[in-house]
C-alpha atoms as a PDB file:
ATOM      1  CA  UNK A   1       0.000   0.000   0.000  1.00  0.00           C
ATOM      2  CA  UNK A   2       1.636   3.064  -1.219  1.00  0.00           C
ATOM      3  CA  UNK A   3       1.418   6.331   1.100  1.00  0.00           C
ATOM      4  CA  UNK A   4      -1.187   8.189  -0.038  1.00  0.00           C
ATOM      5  CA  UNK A   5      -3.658   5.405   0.146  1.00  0.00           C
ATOM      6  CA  UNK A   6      -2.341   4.880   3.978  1.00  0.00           C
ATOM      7  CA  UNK A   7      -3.283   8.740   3.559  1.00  0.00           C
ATOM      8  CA  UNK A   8      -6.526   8.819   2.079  1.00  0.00           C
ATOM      9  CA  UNK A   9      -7.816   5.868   3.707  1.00  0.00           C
ATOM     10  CA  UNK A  10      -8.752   7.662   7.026  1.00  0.00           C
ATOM     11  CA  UNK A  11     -10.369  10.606   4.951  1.00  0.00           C
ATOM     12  CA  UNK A  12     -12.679   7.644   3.155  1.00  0.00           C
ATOM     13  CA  UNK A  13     -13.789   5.994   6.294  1.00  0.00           C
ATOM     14  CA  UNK A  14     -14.708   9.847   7.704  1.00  0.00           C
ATOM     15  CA  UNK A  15     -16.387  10.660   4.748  1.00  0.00           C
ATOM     16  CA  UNK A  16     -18.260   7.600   4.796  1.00  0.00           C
ATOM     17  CA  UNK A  17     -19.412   7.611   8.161  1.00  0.00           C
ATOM     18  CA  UNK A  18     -20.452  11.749   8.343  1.00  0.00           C
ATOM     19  CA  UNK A  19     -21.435  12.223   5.139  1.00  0.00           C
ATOM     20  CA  UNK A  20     -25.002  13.447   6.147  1.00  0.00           C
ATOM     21  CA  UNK A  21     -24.067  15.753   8.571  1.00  0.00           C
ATOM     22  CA  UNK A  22     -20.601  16.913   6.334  1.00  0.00           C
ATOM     23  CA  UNK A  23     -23.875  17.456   3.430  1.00  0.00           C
ATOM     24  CA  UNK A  24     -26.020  19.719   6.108  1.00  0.00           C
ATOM     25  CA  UNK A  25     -23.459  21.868   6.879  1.00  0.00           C
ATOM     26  CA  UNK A  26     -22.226  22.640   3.700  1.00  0.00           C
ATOM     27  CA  UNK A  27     -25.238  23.238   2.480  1.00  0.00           C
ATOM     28  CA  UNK A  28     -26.344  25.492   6.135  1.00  0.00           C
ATOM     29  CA  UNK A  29     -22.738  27.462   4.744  1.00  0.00           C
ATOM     30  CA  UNK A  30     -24.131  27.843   1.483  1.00  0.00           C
ATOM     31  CA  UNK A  31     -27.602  28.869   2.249  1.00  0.00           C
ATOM     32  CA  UNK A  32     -25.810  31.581   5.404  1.00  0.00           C
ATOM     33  CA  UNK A  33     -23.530  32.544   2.801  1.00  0.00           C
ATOM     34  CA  UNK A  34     -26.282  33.513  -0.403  1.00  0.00           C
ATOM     35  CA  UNK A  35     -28.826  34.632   2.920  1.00  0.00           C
ATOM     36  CA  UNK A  36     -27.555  36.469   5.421  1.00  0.00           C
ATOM     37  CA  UNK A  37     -26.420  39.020   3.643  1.00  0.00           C
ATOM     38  CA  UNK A  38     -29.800  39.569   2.518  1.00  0.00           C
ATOM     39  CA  UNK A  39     -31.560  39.458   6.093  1.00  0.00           C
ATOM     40  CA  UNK A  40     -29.171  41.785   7.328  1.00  0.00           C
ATOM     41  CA  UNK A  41     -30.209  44.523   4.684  1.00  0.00           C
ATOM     42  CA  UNK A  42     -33.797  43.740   5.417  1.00  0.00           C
ATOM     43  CA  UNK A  43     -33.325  44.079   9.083  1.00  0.00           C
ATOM     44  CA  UNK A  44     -30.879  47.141   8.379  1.00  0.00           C
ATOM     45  CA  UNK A  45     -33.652  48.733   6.460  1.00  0.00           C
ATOM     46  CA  UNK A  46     -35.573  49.359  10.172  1.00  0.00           C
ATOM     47  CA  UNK A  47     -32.412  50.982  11.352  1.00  0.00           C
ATOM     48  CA  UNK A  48     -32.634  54.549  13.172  1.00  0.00           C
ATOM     49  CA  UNK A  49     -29.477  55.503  13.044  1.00  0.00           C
ATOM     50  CA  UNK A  50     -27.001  55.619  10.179  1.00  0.00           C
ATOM     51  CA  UNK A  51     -26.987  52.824   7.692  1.00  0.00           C
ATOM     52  CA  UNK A  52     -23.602  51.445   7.983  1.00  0.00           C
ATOM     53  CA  UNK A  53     -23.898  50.801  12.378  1.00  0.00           C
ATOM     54  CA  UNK A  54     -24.725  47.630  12.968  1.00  0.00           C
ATOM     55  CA  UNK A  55     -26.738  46.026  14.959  1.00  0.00           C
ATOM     56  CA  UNK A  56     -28.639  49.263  14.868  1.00  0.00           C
ATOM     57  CA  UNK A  57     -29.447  51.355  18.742  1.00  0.00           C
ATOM     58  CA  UNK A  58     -33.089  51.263  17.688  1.00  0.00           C
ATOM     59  CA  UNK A  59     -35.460  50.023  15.147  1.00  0.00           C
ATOM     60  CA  UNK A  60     -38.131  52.595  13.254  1.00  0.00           C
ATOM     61  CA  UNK A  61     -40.541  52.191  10.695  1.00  0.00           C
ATOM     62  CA  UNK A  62     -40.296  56.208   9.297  1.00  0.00           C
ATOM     63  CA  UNK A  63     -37.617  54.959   6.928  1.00  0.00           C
ATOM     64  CA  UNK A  64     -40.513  53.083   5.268  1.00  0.00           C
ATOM     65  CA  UNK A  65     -43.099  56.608   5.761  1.00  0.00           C
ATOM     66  CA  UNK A  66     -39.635  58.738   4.346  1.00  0.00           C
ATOM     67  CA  UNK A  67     -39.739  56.218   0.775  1.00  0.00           C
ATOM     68  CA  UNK A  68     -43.437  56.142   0.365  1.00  0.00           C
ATOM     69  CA  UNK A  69     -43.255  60.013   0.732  1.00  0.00           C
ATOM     70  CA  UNK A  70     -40.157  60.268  -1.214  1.00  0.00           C
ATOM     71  CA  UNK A  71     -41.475  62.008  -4.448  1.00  0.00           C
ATOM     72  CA  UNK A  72     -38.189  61.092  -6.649  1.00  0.00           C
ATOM     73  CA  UNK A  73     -37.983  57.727  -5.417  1.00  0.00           C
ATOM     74  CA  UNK A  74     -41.997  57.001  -6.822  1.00  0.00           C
ATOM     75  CA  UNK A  75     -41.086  58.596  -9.809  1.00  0.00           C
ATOM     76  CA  UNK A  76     -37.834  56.576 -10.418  1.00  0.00           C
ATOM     77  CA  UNK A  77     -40.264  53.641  -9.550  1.00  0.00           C
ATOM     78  CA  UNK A  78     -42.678  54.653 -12.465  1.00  0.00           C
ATOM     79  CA  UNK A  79     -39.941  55.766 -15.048  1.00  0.00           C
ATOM     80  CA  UNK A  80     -38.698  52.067 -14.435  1.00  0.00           C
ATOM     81  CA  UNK A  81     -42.089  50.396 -15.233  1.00  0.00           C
ATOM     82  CA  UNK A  82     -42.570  52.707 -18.458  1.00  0.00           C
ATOM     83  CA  UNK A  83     -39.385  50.843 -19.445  1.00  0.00           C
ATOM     84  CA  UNK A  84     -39.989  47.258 -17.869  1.00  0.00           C
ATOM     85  CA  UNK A  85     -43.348  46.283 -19.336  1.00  0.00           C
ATOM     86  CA  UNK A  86     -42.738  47.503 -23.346  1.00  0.00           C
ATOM     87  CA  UNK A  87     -39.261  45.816 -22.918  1.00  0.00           C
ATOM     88  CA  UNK A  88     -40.732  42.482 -21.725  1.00  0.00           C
ATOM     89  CA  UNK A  89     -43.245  42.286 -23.951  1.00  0.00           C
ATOM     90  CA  UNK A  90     -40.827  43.001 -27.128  1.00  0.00           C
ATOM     91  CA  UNK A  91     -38.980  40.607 -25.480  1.00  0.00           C
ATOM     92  CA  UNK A  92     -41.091  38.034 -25.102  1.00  0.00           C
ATOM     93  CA  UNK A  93     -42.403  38.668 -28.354  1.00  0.00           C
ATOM     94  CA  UNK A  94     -38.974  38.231 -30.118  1.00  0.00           C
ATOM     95  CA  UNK A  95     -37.727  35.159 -28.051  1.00  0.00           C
ATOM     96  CA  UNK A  96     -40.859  33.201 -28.825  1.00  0.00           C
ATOM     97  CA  UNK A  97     -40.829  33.880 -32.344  1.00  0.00           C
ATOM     98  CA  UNK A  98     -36.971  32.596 -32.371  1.00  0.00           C
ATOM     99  CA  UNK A  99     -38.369  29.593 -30.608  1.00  0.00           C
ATOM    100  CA  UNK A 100     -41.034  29.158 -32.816  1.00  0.00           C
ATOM    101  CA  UNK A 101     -38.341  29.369 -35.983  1.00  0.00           C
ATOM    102  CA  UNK A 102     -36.015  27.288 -34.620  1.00  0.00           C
ATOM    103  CA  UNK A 103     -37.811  24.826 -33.903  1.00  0.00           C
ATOM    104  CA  UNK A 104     -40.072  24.432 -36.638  1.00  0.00           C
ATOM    105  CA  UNK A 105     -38.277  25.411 -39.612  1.00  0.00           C
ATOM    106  CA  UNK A 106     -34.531  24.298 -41.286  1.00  0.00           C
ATOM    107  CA  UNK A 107     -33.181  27.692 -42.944  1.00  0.00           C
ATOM    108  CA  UNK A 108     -29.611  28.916 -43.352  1.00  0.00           C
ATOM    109  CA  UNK A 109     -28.409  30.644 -40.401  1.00  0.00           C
ATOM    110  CA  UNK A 110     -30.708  28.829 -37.471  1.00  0.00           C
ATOM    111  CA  UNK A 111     -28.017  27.939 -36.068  1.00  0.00           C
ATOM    112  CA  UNK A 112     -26.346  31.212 -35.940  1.00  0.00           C
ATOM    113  CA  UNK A 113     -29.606  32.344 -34.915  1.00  0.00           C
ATOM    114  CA  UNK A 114     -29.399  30.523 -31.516  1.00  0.00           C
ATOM    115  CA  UNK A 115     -26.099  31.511 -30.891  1.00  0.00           C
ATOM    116  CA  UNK A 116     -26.609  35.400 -31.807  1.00  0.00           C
ATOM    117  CA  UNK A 117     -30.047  35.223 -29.412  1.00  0.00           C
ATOM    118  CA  UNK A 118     -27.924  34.427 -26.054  1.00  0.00           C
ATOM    119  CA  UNK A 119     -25.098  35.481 -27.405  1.00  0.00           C
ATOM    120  CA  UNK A 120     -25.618  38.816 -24.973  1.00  0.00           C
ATOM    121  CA  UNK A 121     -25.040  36.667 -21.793  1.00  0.00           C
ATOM    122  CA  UNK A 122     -21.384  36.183 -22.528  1.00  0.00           C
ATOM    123  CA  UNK A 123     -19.755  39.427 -23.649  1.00  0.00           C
ATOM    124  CA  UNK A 124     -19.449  41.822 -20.392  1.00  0.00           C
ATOM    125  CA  UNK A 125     -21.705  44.551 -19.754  1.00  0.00           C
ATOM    126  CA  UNK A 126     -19.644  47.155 -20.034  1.00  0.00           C
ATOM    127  CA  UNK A 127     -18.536  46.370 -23.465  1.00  0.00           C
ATOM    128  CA  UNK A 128     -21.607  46.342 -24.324  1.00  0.00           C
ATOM    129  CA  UNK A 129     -23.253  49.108 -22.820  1.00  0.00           C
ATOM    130  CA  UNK A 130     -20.075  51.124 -24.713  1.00  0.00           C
ATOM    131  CA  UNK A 131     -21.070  48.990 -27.909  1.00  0.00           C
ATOM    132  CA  UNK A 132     -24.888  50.626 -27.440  1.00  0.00           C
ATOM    133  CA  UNK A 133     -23.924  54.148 -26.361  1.00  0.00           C
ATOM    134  CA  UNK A 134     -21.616  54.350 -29.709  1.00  0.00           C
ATOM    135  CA  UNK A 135     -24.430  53.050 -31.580  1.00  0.00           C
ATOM    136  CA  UNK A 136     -27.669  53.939 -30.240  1.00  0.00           C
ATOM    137  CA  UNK A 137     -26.680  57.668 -29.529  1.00  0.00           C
ATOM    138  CA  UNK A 138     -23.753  58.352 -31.659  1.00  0.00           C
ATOM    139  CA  UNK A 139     -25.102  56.973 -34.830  1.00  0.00           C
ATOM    140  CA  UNK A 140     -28.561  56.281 -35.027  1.00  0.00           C
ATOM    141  CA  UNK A 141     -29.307  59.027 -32.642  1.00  0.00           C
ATOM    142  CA  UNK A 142     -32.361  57.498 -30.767  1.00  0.00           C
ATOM    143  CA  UNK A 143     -33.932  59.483 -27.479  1.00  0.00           C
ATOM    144  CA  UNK A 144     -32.578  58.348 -24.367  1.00  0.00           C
ATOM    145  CA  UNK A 145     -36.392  56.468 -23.614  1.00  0.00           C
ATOM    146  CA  UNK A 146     -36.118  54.347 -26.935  1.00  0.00           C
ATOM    147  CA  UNK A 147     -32.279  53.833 -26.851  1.00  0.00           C
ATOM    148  CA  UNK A 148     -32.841  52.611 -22.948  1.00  0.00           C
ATOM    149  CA  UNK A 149     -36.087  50.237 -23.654  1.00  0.00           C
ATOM    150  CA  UNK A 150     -33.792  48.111 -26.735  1.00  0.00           C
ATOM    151  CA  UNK A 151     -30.780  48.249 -24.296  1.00  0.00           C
ATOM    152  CA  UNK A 152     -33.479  46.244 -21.992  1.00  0.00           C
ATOM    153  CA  UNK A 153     -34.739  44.338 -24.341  1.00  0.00           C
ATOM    154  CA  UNK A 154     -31.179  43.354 -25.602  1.00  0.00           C
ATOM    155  CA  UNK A 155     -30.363  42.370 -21.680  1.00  0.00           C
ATOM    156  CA  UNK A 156     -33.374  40.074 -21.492  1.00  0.00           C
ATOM    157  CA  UNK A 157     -33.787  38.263 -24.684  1.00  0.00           C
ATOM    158  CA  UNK A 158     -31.235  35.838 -24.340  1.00  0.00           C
ATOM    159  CA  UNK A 159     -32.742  34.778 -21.062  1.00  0.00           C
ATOM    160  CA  UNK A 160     -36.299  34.469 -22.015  1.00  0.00           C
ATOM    161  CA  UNK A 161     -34.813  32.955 -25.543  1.00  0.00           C
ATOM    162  CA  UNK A 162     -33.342  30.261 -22.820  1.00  0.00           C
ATOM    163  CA  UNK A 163     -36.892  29.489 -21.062  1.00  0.00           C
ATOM    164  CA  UNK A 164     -39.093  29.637 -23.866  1.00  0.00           C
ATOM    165  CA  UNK A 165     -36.928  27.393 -26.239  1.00  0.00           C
ATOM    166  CA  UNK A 166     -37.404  24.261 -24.330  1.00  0.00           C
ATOM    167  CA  UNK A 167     -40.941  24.628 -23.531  1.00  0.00           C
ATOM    168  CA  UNK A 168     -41.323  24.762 -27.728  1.00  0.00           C
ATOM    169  CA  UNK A 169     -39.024  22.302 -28.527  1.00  0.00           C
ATOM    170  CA  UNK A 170     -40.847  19.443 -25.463  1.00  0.00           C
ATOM    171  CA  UNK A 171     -44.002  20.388 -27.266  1.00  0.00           C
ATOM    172  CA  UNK A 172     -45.815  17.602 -28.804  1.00  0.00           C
ATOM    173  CA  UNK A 173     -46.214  17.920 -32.323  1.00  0.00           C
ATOM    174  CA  UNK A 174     -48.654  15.455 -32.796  1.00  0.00           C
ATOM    175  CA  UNK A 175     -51.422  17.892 -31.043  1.00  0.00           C
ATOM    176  CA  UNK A 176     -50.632  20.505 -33.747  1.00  0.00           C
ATOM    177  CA  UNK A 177     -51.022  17.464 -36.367  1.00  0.00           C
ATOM    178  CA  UNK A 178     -54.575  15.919 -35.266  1.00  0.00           C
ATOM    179  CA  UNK A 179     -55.942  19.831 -34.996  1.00  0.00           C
ATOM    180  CA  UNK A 180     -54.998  20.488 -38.447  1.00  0.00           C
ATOM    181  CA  UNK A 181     -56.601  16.393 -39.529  1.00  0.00           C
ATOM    182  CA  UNK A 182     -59.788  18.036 -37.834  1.00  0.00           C
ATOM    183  CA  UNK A 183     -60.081  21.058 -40.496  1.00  0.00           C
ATOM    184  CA  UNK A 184     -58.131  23.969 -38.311  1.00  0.00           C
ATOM    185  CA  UNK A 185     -55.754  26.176 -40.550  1.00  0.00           C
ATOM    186  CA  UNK A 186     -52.308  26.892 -39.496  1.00  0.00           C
ATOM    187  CA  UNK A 187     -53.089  30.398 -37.021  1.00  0.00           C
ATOM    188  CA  UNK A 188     -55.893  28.349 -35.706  1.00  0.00           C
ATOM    189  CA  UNK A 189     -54.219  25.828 -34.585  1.00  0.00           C
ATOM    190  CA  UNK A 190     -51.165  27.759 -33.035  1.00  0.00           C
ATOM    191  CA  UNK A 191     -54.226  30.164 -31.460  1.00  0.00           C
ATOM    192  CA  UNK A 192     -55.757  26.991 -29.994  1.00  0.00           C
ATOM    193  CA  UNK A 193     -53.058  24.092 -29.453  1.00  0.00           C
ATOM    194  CA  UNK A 194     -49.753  25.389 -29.370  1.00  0.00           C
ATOM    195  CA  UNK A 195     -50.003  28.803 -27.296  1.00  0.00           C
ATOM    196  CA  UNK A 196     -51.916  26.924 -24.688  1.00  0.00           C
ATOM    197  CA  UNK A 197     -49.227  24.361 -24.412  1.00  0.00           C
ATOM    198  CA  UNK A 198     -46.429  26.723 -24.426  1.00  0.00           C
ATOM    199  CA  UNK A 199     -48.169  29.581 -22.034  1.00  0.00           C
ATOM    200  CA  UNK A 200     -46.312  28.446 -18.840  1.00  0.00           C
ATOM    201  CA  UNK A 201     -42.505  28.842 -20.534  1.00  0.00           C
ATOM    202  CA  UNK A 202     -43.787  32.588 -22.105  1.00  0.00           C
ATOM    203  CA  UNK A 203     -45.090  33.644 -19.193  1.00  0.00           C
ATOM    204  CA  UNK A 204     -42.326  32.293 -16.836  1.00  0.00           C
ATOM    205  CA  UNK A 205     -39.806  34.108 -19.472  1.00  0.00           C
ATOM    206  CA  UNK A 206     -41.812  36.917 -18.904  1.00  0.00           C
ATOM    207  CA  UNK A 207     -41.655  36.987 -15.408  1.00  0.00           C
ATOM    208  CA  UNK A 208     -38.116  36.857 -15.608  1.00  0.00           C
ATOM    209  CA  UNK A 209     -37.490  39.258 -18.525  1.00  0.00           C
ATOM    210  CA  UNK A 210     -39.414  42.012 -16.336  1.00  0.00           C
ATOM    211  CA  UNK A 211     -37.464  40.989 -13.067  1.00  0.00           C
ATOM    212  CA  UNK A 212     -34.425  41.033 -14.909  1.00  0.00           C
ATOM    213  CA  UNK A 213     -35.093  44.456 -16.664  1.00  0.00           C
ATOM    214  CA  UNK A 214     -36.768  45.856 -13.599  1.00  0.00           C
ATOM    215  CA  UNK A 215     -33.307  45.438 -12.064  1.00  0.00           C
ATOM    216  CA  UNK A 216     -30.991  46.070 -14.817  1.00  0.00           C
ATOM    217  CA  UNK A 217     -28.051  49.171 -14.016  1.00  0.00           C
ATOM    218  CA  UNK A 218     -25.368  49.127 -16.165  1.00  0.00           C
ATOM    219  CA  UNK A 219     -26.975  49.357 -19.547  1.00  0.00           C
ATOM    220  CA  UNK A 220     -29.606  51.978 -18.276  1.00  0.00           C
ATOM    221  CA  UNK A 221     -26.429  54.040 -16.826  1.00  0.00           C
ATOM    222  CA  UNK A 222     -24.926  53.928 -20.084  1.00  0.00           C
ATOM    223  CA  UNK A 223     -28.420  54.743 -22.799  1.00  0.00           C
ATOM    224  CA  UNK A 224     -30.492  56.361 -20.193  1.00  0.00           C
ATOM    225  CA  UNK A 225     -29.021  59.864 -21.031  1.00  0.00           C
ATOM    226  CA  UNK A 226     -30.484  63.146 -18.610  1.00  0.00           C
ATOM    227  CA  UNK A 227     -33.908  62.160 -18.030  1.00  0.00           C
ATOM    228  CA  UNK A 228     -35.619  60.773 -14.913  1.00  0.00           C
ATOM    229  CA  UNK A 229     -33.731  57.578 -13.648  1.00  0.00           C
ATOM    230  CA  UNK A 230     -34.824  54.299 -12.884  1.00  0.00           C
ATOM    231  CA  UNK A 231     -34.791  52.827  -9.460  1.00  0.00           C
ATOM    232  CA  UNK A 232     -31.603  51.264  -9.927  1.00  0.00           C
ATOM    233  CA  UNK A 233     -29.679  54.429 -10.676  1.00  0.00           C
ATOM    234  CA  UNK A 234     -31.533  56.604  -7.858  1.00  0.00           C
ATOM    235  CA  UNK A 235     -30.415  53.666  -6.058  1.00  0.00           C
ATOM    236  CA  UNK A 236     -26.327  54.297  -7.119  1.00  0.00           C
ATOM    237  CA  UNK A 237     -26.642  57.803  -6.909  1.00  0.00           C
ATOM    238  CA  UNK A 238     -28.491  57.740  -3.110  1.00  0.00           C
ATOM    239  CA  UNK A 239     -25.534  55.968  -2.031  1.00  0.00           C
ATOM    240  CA  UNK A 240     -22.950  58.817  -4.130  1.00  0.00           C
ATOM    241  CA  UNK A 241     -24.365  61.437  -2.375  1.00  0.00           C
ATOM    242  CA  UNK A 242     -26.831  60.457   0.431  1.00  0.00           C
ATOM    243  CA  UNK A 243     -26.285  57.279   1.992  1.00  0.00           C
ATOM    244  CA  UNK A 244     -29.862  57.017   4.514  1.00  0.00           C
ATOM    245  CA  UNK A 245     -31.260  53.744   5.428  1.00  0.00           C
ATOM    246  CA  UNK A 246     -34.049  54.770   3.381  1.00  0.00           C
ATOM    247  CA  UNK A 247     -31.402  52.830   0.736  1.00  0.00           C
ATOM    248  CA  UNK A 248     -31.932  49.669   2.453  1.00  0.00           C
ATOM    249  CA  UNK A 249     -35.886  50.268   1.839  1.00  0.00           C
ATOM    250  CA  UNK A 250     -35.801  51.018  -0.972  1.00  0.00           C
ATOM    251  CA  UNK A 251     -33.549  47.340  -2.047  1.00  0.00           C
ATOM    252  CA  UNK A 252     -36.067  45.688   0.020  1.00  0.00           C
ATOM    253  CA  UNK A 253     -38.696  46.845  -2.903  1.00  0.00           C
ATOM    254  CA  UNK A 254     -36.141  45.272  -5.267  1.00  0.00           C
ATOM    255  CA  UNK A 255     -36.096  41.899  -3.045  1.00  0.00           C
ATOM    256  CA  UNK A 256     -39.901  42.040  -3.415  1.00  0.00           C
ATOM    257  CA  UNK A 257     -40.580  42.504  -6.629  1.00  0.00           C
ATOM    258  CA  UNK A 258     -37.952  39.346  -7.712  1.00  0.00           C
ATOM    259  CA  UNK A 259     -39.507  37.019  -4.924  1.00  0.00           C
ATOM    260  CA  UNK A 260     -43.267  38.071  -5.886  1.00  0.00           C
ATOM    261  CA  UNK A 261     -42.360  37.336  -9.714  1.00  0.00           C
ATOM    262  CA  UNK A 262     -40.891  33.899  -8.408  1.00  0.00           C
ATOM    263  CA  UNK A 263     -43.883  32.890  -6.732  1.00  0.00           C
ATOM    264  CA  UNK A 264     -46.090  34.526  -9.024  1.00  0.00           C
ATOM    265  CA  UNK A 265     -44.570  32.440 -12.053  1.00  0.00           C
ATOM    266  CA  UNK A 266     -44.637  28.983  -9.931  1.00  0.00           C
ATOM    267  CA  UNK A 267     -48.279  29.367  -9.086  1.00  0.00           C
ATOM    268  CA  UNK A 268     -49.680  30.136 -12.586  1.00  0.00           C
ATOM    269  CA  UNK A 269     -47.141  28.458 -14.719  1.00  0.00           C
ATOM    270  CA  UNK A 270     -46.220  25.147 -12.684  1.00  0.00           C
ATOM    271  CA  UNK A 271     -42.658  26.046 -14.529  1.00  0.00           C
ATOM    272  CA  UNK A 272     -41.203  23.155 -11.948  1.00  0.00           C
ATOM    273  CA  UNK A 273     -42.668  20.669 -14.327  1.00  0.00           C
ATOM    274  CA  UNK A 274     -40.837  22.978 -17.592  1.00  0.00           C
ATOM    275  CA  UNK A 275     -37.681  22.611 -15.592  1.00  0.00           C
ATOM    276  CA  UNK A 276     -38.098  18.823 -15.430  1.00  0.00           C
ATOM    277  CA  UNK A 277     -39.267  18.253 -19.068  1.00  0.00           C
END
């Protein structure tokens, strides 16, 4: 028996005789590690003093009164959703008609089209918020609202593209086949078979386009131009110049928003069964 096995041999029978408890506590590490950080800022966000002390002297609820009071803060909230919703639905839009090409038709360039639809997910932000600034502003010269909504939509399509692909391509064709045998033309049968079928992936990838672009900085720092901001840049420029606790509100909205689209999605799309398929 050479040394390392004299070694590892210990380390096996450990392994093998804690392994349950050596899973629990990586995964209690894991879960404290992704969590924590997170209760913190919600517990931070009832904070009376300044927003860096913790644990805080005393806990207050006018943090809460200051945001729903805060004019600029409801309007950054608003300026975001006049962005969010046209952006998801052009997303949405786009990604399932890219699933709906891909996966029904053989055309030069499908393949290329997959890669060019999530494409976005790999090249860093920055880059590309430069990429959009250049091109967006300096050449097409677009309004700050338009050149921020494609930015958005740019951001999110690859990620619907992602959700809404495999809910088209687990689709059973053979519905689509016996509805046209029955006399149904081609729109009535993707009216009346297929978009009922494939509902729960567009609406989870809507869901998460609108979380995603509700939530989306860098490219809206780059396109957004003078106007009103979004959330997430009266966010960044709260903490520049006037770091309150009504900051830690104010991400607790944020935290709200992505778990309520979460649960939202799982209880009207079942999208647990999409992720299994």
């Amino acid at each position: 028996m050479s040394p390392l096995d004299r070694l590892s041999r210990p380390v096996e029978r450990f392994a093998h005789a804690h392994a349950s408890r050596l899973a629990a506590a990586v995964t209690a590490l894991v879960v404290a590690f992704l969590w924590v950080p997170i209760a913190v800022l919600v517990f931070m966000s009832f904070a009376d003093g300044g927003v860096l002390s913790f644990p805080p002297e005393e806990l207050t609820l006018r943090w809460y009164g200051a945001f729903l009071s805060n004019d600029a803060a409801l309007e950054a909230i608003v300026t975001t959703l006049t962005i969010s919703l046209p952006a998801t639905v052009v997303t949405v839009t786009l990604a399932t008609m890219i699933a709906y090409a891909v996966d029904r038709y053989a055309f030069p360039g499908r393949d290329a089209l997959q890669l060019l639809a999530t494409l976005p997910i790999v090249v860093p932000l920055v880059v590309t918020g430069v990429a959009m600034v250049l091109f967006f502003d300096g050449t097409l010269g677009l309004p700050g609202y338009v050149s921020t909504v494609l930015a958005h939509v740019i951001r999110t399509l690859p990620f619907a593209t992602l959700v809404i692909l495999p809910t088209m391509l687990t689709f059973d064709r053979g519905l689509e086949e016996a509805s046209k045998d029955l006399g149904a033309d081609e729109f009535g049968t993707f009216r009346q078979v297929t978009l009922p079928n494939i509902l729960p992936g567009i609406v989870a990838g809507s869901l998460l386009a609108f979380t995603m672009s509700f939530n989306e900085f860098v490219f809206t720092y780059f396109v957004k131009g003078s106007g009103a901001p979004t959330l997430p840049v009266y966010i960044w420029n709260q903490i520049r110049y006037d770091v309150t606790p009504e900051v830690n509100v104010i991400s607790v909205v944020f935290l709200l928003v992505a778990v309520g689209m979460v649960l939202v999605a799982v209880s009207l799309t079942r999208v647990e069964l999409v992720a299994r398929r």
